[in-house]
C-alpha atoms as a PDB file:
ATOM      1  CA  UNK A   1       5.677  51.916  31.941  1.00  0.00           C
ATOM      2  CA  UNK A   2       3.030  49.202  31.493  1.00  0.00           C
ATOM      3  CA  UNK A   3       1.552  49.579  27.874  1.00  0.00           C
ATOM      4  CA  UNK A   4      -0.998  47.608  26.288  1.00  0.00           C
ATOM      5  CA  UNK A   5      -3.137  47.461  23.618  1.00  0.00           C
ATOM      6  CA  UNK A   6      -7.257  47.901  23.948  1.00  0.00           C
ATOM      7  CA  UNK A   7      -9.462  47.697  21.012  1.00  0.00           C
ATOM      8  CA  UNK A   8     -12.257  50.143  20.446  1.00  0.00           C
ATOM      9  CA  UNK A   9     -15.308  49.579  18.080  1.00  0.00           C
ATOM     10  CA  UNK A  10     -12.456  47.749  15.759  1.00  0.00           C
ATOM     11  CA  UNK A  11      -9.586  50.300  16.193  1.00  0.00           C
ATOM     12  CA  UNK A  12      -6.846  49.178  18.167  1.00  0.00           C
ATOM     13  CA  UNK A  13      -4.324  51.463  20.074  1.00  0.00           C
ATOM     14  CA  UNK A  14      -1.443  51.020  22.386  1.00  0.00           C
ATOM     15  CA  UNK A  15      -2.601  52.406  25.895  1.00  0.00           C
ATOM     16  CA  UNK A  16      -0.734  53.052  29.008  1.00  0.00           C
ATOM     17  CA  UNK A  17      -2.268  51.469  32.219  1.00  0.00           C
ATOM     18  CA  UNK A  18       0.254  52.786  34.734  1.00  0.00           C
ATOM     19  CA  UNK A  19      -2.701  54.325  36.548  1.00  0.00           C
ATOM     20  CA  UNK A  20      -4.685  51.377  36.142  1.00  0.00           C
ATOM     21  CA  UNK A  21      -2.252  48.571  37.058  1.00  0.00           C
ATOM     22  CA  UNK A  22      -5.608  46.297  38.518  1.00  0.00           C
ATOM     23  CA  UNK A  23      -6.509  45.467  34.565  1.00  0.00           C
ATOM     24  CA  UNK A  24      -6.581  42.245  33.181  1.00  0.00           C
ATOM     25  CA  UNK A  25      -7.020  41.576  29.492  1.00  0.00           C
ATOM     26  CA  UNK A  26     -11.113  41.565  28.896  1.00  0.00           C
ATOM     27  CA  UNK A  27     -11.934  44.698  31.061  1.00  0.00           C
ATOM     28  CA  UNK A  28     -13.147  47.635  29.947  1.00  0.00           C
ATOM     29  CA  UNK A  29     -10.991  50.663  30.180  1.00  0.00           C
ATOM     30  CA  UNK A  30     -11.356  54.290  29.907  1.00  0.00           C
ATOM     31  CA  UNK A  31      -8.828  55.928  27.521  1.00  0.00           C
ATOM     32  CA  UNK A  32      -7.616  59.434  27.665  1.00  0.00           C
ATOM     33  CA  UNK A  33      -4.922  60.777  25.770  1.00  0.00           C
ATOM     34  CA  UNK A  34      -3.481  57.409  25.708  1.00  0.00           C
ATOM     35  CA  UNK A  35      -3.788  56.555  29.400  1.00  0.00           C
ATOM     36  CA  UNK A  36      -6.317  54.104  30.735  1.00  0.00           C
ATOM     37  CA  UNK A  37      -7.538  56.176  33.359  1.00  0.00           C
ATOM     38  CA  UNK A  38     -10.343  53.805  34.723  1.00  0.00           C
ATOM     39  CA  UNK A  39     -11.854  50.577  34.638  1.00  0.00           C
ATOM     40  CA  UNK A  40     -15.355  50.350  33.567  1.00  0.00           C
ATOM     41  CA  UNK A  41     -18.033  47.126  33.831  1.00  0.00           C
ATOM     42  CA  UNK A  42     -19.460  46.510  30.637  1.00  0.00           C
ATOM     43  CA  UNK A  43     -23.062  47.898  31.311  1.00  0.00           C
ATOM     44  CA  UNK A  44     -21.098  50.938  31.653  1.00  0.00           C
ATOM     45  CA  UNK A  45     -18.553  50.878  29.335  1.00  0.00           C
ATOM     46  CA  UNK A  46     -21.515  50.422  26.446  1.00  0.00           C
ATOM     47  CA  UNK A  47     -23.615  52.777  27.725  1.00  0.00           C
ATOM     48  CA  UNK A  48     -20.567  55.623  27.579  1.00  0.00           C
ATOM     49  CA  UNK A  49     -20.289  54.423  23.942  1.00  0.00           C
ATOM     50  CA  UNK A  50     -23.446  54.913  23.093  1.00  0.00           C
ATOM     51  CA  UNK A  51     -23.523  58.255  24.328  1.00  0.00           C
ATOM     52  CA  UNK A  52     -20.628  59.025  22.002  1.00  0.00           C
ATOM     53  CA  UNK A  53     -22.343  57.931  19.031  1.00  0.00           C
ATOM     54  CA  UNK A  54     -25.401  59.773  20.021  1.00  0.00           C
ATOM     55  CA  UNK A  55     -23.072  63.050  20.321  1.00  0.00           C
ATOM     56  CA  UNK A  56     -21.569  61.860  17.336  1.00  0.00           C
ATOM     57  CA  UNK A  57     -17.806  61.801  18.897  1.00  0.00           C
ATOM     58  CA  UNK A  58     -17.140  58.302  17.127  1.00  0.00           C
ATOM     59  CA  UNK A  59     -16.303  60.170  13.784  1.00  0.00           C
ATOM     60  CA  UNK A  60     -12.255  58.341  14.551  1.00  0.00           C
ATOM     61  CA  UNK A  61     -13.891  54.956  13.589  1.00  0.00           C
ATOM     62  CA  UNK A  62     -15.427  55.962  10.173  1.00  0.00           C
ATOM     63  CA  UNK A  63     -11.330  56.678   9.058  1.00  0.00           C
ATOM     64  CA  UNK A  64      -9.234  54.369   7.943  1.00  0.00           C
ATOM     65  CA  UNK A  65      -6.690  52.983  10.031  1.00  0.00           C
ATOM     66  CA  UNK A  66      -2.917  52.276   9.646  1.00  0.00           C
ATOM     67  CA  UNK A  67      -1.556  48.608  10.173  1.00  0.00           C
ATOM     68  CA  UNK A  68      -0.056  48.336  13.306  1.00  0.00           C
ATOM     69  CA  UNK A  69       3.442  49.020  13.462  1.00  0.00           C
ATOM     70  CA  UNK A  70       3.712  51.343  10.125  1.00  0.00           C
END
């Protein structure tokens, strides 16, 4: 499977892009349940995030995160 790694507001997680195999590194992706399911333009990609934060459905970025590979 093609796996990658896309970084979001400073948290980085390993991604599948099997059903997005048109990526290149620097797009925008969306994740779900660790697929990237769709490939976004920017405008669009920052205007879905700030509609999370509005919603407040960012609260994953205020924790902590592991190093990667622990």
């Amino acid at each position: 499977m093609p796996m990658g790694v896309v970084s979001f507001g400073g948290i980085t997680k390993e991604v599948c892009f099997a059903y997005t195999p048109e990526v290149v590194p620097g797009d925008w992706v969306l994740v779900h349940v660790g697929f990237a399911i769709s490939r976004l333009d920017e405008d669009h990609a920052l205007e879905v995030f700030r509609t999370l934060k509005e919603l407040g459905e960012l609260g994953e970025l205020d924790v902590p995160q592991p190093a990667r590979g622990s």
